[in-house]
C-alpha atoms as a PDB file:
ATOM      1  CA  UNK A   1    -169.780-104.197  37.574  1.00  0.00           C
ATOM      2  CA  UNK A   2    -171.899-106.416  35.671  1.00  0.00           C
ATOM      3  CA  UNK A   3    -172.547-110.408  34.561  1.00  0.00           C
ATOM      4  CA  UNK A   4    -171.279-112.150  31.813  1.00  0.00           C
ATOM      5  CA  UNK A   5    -171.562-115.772  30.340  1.00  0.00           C
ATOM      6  CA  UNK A   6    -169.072-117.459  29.216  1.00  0.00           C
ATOM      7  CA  UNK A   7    -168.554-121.071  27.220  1.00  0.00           C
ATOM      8  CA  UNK A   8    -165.104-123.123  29.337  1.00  0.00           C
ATOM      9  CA  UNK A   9    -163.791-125.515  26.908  1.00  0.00           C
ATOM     10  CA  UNK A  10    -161.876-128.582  28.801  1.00  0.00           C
ATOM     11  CA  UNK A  11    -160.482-131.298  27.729  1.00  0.00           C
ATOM     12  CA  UNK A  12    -162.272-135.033  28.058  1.00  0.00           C
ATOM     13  CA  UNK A  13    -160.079-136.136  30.836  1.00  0.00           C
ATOM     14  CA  UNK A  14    -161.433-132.989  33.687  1.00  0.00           C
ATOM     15  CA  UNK A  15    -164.516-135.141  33.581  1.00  0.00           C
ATOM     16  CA  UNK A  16    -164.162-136.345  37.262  1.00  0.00           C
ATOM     17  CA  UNK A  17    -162.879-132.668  38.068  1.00  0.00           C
ATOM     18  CA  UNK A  18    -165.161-130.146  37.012  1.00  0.00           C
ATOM     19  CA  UNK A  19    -165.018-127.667  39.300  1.00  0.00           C
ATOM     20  CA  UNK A  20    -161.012-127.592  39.462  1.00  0.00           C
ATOM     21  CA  UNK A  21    -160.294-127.873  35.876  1.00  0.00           C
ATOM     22  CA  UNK A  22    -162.878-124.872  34.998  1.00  0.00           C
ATOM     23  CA  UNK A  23    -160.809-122.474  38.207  1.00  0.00           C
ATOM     24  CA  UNK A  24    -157.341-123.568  36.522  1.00  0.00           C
ATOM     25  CA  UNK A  25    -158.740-122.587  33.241  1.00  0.00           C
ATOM     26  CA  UNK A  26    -160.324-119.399  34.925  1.00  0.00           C
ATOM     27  CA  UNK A  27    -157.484-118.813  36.855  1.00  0.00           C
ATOM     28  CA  UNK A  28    -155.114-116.488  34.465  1.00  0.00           C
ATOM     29  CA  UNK A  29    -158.072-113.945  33.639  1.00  0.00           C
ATOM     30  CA  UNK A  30    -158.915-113.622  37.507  1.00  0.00           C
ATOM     31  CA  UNK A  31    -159.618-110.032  39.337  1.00  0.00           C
ATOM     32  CA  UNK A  32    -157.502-110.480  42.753  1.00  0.00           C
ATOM     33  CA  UNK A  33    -154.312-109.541  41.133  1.00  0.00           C
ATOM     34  CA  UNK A  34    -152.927-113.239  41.011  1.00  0.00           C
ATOM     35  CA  UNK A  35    -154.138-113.703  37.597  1.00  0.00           C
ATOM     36  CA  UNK A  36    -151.410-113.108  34.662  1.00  0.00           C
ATOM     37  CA  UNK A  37    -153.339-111.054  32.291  1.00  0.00           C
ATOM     38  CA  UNK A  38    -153.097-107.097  32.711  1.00  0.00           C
ATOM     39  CA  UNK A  39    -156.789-106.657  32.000  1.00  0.00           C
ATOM     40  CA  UNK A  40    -158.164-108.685  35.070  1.00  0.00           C
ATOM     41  CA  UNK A  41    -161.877-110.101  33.661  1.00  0.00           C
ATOM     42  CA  UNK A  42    -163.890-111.259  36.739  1.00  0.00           C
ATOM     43  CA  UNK A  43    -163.564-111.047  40.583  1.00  0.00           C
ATOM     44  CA  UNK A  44    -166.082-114.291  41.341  1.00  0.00           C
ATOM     45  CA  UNK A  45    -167.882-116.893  39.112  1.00  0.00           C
ATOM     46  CA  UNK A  46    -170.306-119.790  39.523  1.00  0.00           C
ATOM     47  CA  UNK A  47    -170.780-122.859  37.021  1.00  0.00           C
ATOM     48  CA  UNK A  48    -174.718-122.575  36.410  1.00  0.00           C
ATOM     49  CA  UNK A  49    -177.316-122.942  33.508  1.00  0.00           C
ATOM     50  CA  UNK A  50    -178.472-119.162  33.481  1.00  0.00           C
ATOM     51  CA  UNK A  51    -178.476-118.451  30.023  1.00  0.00           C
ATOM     52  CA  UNK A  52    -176.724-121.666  29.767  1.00  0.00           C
ATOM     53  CA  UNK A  53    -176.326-124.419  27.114  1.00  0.00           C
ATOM     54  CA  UNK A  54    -179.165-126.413  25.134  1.00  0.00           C
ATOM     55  CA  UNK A  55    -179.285-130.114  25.595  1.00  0.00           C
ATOM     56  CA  UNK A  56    -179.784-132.193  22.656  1.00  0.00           C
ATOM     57  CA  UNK A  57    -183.143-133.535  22.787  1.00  0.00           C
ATOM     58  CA  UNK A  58    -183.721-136.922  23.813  1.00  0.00           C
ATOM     59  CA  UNK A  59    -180.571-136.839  26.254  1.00  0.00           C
ATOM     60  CA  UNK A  60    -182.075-134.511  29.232  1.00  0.00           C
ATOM     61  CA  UNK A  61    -181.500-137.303  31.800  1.00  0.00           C
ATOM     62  CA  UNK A  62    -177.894-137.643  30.412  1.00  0.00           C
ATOM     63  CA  UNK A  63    -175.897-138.567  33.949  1.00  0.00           C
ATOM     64  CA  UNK A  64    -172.588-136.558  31.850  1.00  0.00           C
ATOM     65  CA  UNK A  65    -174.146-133.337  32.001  1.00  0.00           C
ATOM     66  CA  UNK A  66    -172.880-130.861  34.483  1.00  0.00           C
ATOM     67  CA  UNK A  67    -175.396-129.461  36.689  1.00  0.00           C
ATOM     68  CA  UNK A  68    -175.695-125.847  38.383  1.00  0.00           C
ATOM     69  CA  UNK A  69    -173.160-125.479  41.702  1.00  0.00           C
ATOM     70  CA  UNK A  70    -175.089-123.946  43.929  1.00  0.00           C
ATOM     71  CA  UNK A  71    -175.556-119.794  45.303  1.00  0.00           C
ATOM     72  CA  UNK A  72    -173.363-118.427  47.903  1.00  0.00           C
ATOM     73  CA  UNK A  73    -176.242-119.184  50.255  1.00  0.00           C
ATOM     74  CA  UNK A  74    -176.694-122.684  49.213  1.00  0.00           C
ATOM     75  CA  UNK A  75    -179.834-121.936  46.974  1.00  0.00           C
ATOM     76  CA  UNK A  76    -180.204-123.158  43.455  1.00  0.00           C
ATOM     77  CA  UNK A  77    -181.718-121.366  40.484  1.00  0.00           C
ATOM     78  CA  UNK A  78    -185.030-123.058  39.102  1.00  0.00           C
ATOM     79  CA  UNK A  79    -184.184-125.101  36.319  1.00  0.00           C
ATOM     80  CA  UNK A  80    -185.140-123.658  32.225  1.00  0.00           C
ATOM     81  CA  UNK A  81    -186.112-127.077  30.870  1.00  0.00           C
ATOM     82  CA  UNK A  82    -183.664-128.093  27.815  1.00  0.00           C
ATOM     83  CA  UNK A  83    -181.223-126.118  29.062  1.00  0.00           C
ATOM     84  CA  UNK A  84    -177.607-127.398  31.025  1.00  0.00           C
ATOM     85  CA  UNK A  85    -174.749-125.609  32.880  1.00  0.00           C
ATOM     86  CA  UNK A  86    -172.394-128.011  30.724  1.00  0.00           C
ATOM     87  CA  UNK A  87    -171.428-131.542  29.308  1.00  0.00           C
ATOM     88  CA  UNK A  88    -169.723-133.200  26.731  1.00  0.00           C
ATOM     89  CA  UNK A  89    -170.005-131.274  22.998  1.00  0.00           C
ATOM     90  CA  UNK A  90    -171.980-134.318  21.177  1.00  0.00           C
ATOM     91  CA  UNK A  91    -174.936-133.716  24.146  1.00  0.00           C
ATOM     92  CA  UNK A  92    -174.873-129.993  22.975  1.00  0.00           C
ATOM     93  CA  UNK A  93    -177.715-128.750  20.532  1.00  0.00           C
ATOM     94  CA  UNK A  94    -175.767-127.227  17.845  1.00  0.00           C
ATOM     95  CA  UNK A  95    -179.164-127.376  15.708  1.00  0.00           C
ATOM     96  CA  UNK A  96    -177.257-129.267  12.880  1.00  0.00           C
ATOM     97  CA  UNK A  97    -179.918-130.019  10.458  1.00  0.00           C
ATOM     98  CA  UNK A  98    -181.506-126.391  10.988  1.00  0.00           C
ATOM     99  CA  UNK A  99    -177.545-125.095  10.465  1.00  0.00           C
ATOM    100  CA  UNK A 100    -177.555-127.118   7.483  1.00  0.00           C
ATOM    101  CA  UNK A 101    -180.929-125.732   5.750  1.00  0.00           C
ATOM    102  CA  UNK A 102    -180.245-122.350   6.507  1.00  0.00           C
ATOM    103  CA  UNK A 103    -176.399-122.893   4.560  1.00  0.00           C
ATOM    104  CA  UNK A 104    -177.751-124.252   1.653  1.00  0.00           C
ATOM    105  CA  UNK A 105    -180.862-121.957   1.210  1.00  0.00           C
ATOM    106  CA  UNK A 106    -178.397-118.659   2.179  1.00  0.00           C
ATOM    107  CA  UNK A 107    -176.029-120.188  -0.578  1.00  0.00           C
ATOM    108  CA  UNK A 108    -179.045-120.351  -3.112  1.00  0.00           C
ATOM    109  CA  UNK A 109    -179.775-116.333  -2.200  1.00  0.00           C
ATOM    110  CA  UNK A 110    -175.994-115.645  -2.628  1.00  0.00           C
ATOM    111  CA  UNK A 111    -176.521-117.551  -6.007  1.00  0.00           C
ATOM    112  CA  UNK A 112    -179.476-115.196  -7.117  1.00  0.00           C
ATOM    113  CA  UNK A 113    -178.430-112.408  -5.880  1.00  0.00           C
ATOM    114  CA  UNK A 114    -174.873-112.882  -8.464  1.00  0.00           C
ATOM    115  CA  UNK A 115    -177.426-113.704 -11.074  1.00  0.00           C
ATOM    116  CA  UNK A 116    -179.216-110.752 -11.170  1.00  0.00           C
ATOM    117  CA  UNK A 117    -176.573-108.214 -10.480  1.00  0.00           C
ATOM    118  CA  UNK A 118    -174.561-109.985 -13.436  1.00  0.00           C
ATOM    119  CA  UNK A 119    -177.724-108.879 -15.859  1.00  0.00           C
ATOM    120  CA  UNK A 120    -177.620-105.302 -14.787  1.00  0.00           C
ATOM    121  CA  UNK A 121    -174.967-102.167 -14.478  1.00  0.00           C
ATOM    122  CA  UNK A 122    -172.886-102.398 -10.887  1.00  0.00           C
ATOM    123  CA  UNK A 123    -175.528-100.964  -8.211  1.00  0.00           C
ATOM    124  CA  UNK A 124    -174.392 -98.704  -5.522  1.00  0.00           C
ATOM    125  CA  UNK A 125    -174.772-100.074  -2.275  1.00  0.00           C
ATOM    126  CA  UNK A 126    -177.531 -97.812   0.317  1.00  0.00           C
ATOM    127  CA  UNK A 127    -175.649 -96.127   2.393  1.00  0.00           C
ATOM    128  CA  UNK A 128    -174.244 -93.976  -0.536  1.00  0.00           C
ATOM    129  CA  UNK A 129    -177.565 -92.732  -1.552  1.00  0.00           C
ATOM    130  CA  UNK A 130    -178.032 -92.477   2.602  1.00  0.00           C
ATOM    131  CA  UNK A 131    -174.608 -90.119   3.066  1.00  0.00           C
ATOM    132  CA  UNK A 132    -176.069 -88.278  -0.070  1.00  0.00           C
ATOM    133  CA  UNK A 133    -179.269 -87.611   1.593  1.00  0.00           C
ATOM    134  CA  UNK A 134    -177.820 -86.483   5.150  1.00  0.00           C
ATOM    135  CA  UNK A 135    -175.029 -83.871   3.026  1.00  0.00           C
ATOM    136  CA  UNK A 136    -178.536 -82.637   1.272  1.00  0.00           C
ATOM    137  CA  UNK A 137    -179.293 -81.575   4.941  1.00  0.00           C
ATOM    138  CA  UNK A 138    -181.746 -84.549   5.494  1.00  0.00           C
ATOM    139  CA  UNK A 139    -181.802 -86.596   8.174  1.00  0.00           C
ATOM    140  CA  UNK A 140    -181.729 -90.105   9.587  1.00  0.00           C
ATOM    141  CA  UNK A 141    -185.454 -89.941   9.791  1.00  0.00           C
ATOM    142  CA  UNK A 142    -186.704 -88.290   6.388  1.00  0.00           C
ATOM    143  CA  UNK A 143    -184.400 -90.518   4.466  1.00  0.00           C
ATOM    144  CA  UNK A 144    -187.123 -93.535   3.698  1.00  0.00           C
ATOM    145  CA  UNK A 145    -189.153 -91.226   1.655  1.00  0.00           C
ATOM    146  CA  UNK A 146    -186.494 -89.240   0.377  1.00  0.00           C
ATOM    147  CA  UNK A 147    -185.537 -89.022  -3.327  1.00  0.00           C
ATOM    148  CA  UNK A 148    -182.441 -90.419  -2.818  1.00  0.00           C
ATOM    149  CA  UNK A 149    -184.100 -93.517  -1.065  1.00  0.00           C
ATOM    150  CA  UNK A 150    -186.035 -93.404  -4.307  1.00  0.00           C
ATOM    151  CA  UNK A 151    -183.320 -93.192  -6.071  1.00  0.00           C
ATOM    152  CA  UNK A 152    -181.451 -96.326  -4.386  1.00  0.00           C
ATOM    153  CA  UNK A 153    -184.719 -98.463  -5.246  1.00  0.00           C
ATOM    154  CA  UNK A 154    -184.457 -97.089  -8.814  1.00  0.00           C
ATOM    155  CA  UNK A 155    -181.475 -99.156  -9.615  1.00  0.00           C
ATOM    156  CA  UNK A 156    -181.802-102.087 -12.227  1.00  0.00           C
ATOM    157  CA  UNK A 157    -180.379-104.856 -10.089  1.00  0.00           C
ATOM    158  CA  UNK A 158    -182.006-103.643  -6.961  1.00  0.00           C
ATOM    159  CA  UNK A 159    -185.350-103.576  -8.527  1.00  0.00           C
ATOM    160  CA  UNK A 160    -184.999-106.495 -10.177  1.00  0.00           C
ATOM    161  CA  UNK A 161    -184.071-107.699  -6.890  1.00  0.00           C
ATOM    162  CA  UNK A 162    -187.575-106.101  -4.751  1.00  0.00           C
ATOM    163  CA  UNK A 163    -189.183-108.627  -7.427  1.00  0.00           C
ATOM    164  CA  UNK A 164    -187.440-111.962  -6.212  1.00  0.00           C
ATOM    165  CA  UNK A 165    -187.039-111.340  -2.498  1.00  0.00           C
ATOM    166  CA  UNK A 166    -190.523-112.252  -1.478  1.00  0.00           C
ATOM    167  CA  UNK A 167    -190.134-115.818  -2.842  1.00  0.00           C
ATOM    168  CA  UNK A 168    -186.910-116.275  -1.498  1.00  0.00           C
ATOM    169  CA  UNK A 169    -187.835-115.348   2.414  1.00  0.00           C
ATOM    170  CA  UNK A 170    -188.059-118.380   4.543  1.00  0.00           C
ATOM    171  CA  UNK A 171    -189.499-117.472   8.008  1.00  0.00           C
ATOM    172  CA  UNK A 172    -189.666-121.633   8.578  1.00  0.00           C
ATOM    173  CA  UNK A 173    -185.986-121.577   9.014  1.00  0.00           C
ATOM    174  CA  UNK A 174    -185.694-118.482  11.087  1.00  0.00           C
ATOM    175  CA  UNK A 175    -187.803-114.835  11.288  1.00  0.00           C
ATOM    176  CA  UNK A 176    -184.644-112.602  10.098  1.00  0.00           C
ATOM    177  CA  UNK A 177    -184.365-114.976   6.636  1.00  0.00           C
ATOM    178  CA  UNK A 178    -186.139-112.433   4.813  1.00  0.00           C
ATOM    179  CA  UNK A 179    -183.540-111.368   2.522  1.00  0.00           C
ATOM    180  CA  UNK A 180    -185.579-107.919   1.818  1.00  0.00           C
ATOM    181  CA  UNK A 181    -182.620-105.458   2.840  1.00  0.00           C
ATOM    182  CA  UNK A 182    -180.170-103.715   0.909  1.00  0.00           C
ATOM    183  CA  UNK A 183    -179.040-106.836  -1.139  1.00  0.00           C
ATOM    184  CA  UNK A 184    -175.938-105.412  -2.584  1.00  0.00           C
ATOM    185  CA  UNK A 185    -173.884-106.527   0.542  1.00  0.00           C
ATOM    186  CA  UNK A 186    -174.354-109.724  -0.425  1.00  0.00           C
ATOM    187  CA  UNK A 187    -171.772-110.065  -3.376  1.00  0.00           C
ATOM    188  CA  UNK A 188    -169.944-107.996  -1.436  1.00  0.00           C
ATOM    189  CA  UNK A 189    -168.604-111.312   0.743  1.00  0.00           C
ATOM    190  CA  UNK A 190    -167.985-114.632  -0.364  1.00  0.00           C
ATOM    191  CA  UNK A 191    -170.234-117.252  -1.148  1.00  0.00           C
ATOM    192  CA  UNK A 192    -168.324-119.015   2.269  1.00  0.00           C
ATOM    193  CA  UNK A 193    -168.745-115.894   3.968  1.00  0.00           C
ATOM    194  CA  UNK A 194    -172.514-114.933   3.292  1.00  0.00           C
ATOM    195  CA  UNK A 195    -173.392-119.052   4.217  1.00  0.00           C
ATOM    196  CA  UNK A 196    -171.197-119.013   7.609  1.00  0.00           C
ATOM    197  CA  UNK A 197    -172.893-115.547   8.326  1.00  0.00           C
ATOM    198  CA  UNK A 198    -176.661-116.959   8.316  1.00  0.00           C
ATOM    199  CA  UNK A 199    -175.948-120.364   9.147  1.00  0.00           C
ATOM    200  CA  UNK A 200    -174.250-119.393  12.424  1.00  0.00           C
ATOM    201  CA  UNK A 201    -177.345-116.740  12.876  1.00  0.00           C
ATOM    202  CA  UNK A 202    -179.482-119.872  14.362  1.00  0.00           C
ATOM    203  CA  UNK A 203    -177.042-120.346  17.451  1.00  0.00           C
ATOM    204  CA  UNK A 204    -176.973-117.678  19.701  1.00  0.00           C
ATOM    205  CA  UNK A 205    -173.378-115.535  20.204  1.00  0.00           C
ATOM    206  CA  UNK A 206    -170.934-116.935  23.231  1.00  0.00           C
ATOM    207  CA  UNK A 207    -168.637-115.730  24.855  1.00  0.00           C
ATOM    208  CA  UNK A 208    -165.987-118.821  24.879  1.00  0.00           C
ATOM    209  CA  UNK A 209    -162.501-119.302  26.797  1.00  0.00           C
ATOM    210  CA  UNK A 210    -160.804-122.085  24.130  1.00  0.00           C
ATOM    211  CA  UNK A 211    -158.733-125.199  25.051  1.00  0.00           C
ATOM    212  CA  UNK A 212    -155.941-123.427  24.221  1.00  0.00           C
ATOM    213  CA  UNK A 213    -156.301-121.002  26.970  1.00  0.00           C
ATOM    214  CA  UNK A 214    -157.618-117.883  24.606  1.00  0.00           C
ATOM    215  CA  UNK A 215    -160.741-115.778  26.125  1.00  0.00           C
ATOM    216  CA  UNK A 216    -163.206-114.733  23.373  1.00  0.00           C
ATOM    217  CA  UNK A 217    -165.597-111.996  24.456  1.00  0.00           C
ATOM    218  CA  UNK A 218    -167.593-110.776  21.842  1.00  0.00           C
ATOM    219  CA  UNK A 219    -166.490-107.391  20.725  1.00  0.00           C
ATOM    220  CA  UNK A 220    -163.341-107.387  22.033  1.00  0.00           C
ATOM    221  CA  UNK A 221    -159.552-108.634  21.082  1.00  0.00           C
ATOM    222  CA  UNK A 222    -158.666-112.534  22.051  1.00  0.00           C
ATOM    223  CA  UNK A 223    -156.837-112.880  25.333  1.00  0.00           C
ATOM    224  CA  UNK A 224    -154.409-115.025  26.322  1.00  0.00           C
ATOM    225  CA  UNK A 225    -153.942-116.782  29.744  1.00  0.00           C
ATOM    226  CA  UNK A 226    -150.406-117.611  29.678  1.00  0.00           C
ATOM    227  CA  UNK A 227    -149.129-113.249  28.724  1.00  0.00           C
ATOM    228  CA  UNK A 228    -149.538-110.472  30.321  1.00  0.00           C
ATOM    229  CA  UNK A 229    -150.743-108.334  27.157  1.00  0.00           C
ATOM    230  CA  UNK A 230    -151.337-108.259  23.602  1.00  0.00           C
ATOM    231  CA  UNK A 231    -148.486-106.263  22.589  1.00  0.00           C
ATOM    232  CA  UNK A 232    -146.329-109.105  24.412  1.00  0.00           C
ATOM    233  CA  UNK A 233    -148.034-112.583  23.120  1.00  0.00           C
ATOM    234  CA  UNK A 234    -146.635-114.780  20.564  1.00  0.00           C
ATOM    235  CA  UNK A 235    -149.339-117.436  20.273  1.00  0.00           C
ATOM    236  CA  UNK A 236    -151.929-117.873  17.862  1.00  0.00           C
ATOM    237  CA  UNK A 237    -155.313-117.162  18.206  1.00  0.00           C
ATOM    238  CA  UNK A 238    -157.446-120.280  17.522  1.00  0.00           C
ATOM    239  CA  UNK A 239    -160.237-118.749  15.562  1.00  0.00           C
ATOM    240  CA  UNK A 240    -160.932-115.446  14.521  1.00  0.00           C
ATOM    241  CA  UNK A 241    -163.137-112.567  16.516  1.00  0.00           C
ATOM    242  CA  UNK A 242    -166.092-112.570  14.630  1.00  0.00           C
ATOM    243  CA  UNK A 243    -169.068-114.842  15.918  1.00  0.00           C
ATOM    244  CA  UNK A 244    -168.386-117.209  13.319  1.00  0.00           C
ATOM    245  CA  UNK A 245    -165.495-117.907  14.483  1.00  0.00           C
ATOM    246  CA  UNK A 246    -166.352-119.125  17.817  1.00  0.00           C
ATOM    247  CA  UNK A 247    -168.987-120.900  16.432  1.00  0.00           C
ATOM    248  CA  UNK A 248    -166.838-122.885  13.594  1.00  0.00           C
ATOM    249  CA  UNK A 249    -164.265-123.258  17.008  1.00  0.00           C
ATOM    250  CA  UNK A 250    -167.324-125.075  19.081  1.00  0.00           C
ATOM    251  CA  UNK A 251    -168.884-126.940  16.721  1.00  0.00           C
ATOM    252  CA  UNK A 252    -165.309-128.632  15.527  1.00  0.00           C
ATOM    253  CA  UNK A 253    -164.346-129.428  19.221  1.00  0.00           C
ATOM    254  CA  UNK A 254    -163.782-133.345  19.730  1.00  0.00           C
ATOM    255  CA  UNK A 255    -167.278-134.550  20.323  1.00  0.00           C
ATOM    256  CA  UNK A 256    -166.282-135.332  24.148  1.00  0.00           C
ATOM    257  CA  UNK A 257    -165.141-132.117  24.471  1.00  0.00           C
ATOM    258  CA  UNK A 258    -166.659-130.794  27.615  1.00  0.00           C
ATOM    259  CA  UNK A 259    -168.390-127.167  27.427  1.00  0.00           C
ATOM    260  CA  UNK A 260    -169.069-125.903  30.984  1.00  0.00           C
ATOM    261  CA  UNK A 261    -171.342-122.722  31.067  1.00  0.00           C
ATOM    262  CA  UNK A 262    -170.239-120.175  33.582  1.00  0.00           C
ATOM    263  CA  UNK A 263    -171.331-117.241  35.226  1.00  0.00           C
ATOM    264  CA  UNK A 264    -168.711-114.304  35.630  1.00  0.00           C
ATOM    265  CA  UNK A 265    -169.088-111.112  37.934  1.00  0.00           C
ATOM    266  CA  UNK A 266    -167.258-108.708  35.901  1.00  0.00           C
END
């Protein structure tokens, strides 16, 4: 048994019912065998800001936001300043102007990247020159100072590449915007992709159980409250699995969406 977060989306009108809106919602995925989904999620949950949402600044004091229901023994956790257990979407740092830097500058990368490799012959991407290396009986290991790592580096475009990335690293934005890896990947997703991929990287992955009653836990299939399994449902999921999914899902909620943070015993 373990914990889990996980990001209740309700509708603007549970406002003055919290607490009974979030155990309907809850309700289907629930451990005690009353719940109608075969794979039964959590056996007892709490509405708290432990690893919980960020408050947009300048609305801390906000009397909408949700606060943390207390322990089983009446106790409350300290609080993590800027932090909530919930509240209405619009009082919810999504880091918009961050999101938005990070989406054009990834979209100028994407754009330099195309440039280059349309100069050169088609580069092979690493892990070719990596599966060559381990079927020459090297290993995980020896491989950065193996010939064929050499060999990878060797490439026109990915040379020619090594000689742009430096300029094009922006550590302001976030430490992972480097853009020194294995640039070949890049082309290999849209220009929509690649930007959704490293503008979502600034928000941190949640678990999320949608308005629509669908439970989103990272790594695994959508489930959904109202069928017993997946072979069986007929609905539509309302966003794909991948974390930019949930994150396109969130972010296009109705800004009085409420988003309650809660903590599952799984």
């Amino acid at each position: 048994m373990a914990g889990m977060s996980i990001t209740v989306c309700l509708p603007a009108s549970a406002a003055e019912r919290v607490d009974e809106a979030v155990a309907e919602a809850m309700a289907p995925f629930a451990r005690d065998g009353a719940g109608a989904v075969e794979r039964d999620v959590w056996d007892n949950y709490r509405i708290c800001s432990s690893v919980g949402l960020p408050v947009l600044a300048g609305h801390e004091g906000d009397p909408q936001l949700i606060t943390d229901r207390p322990r089983w023994d009446g106790s409350l956790e300290p609080a993590v300043p800027g932090e909530c257990a919930g509240g209405p979407r619009e009082l919810i740092d999504f880091r918009d102007d961050r999101r938005a830097e990070a989406a054009e500058h990834a979209g100028r990368v994407w754009d330099r990247w195309r440039e280059i490799a349309s100069r050169h012959p088609v580069a092979d991407d690493e892990s070719v020159f990596f599966h060559r290396h381990l079927a020459a009986a090297g290993t995980r290991d020896s491989y950065k100072t193996s010939r064929e790592a050499a060999d990878y580096r060797a490439q026109p475009a990915v040379r020619a590449w090594a000689e742009v990335a430096p300029a094009l690293a922006r550590p302001d934005i976030a430490d992972h915007f480097s853009f020194g890896w294995d640039p070949v990947g890049i082309g290999r997703r849209s220009r929509e992709e690649y930007i959704a991929t490293y503008e979502f990287s600034l928000l941190p992955r949640r678990n999320v159980l949608s308005l629509g009653g669908w439970w989103y836990e990272l790594g695994d299939a959508p489930l959904h409250g109202a069928c017993h399994g997946r072979l069986e449902c007929v609905h539509e999921p309302n966003f794909g699995m991948g974390g930019e999914g949930v994150q396109s899902y969130l972010i296009g909620l109705p800004a009085d969406t409420l988003l309650v943070n809660v903590r599952c015993h799984v």
